[in-house]
C-alpha atoms as a PDB file:
ATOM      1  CA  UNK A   1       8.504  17.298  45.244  1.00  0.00           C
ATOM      2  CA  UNK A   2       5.503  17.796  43.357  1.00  0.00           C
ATOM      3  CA  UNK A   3       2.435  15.971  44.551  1.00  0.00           C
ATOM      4  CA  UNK A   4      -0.045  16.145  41.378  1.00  0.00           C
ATOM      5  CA  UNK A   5       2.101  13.640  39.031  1.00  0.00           C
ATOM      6  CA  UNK A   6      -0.087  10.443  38.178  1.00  0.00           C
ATOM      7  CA  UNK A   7       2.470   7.238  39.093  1.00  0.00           C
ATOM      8  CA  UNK A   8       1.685   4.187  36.829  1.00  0.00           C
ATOM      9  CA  UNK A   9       0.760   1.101  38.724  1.00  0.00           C
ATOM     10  CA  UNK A  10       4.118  -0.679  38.244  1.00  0.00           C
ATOM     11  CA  UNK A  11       2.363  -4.310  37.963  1.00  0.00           C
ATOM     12  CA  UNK A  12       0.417  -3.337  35.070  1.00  0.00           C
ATOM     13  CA  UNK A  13       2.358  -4.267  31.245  1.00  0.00           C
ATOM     14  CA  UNK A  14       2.061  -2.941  28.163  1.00  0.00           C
ATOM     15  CA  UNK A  15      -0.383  -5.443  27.067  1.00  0.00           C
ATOM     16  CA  UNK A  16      -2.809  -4.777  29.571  1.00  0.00           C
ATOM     17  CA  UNK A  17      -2.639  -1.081  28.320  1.00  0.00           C
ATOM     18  CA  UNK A  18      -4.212  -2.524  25.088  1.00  0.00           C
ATOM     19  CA  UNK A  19      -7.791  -3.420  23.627  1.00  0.00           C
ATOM     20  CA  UNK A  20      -7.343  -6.806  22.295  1.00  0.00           C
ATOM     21  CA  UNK A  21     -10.994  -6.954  20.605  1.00  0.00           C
ATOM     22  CA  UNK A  22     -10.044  -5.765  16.875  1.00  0.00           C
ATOM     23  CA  UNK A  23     -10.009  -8.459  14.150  1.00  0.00           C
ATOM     24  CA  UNK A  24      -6.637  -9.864  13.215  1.00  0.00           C
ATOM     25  CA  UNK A  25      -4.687  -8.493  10.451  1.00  0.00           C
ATOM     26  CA  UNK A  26      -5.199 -10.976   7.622  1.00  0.00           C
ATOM     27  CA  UNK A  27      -8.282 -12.150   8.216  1.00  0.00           C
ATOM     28  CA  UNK A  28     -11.015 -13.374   4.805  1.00  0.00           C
ATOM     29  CA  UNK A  29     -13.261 -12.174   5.767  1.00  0.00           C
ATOM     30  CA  UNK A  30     -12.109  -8.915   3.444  1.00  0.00           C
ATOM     31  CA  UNK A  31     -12.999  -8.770   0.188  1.00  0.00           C
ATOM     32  CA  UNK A  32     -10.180  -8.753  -2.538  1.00  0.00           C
ATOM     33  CA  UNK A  33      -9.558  -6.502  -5.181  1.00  0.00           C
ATOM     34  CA  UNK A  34     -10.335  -7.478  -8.665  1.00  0.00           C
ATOM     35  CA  UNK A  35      -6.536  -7.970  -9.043  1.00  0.00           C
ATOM     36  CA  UNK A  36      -7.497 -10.755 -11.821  1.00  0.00           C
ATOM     37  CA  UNK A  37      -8.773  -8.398 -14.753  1.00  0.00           C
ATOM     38  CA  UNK A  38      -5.284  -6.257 -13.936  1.00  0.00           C
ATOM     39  CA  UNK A  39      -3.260  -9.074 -13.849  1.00  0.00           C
ATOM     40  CA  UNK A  40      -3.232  -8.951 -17.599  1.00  0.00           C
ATOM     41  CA  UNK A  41      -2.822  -5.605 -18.127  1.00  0.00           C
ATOM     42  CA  UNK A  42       0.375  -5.538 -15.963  1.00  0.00           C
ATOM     43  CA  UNK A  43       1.733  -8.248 -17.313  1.00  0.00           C
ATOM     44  CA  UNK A  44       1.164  -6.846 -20.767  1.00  0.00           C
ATOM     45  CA  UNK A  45       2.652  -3.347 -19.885  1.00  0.00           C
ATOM     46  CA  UNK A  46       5.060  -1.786 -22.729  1.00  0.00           C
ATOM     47  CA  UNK A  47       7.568   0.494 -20.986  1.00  0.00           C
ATOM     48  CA  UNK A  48       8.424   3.939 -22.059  1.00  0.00           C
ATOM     49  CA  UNK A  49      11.755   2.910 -24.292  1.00  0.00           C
ATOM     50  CA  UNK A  50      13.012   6.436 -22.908  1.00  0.00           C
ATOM     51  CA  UNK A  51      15.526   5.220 -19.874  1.00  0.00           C
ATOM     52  CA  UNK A  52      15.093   7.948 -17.953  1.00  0.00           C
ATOM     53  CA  UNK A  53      11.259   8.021 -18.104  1.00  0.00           C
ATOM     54  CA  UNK A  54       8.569   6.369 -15.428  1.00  0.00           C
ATOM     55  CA  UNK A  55       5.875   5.598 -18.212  1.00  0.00           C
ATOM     56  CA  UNK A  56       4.346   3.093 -20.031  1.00  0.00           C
ATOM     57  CA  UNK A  57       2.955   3.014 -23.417  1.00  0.00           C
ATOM     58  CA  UNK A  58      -0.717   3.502 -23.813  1.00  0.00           C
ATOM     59  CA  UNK A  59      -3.343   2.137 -26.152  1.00  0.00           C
ATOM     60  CA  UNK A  60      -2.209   4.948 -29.046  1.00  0.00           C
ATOM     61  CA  UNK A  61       1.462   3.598 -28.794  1.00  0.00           C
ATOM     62  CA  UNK A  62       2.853   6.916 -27.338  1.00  0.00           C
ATOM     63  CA  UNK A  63       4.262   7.071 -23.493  1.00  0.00           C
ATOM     64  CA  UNK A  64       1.351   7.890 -21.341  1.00  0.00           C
ATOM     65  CA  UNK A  65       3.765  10.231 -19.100  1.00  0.00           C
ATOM     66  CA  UNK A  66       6.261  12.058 -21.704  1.00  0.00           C
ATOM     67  CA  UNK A  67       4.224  11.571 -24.833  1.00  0.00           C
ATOM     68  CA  UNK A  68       7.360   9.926 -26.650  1.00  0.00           C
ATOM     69  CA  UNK A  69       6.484   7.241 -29.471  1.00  0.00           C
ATOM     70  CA  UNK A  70       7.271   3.460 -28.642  1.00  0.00           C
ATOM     71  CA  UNK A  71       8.859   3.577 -32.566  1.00  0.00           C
END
């Protein structure tokens, strides 16, 4: 039987295997994104009227992915 394997001490857990100093996830003291001025802007989307297309219809009133016309 090999003699260099490294046992693990058997009393020790999981969670003593882990650094329990890092901030909590959640915490205010981050900073939000302005999610306010978007708010409107997503709420005010025009989808592409193209069923099988991902976009949405930009300030010229064509699709800003396929270039179709919202007409």
């Amino acid at each position: 039987m090999p003699t260099d394997l490294v046992s693990e001490d058997p009393a020790a857990s999981d969670a003593d295997k882990y650094d329990d100093t890092e901030a909590p996830v959640g915490t205010d003291d981050v900073e939000e994104p302005e999610a306010a001025a978007d708010d409107d802007d997503w709420e005010n989307r025009r989808l592409c009227p193209d069923g099988n297309c991902i976009g949405v219809i930009g300030p010229d009133g064509r699709c800003k992915e396929c270039g179709r016309s919202e007409a």
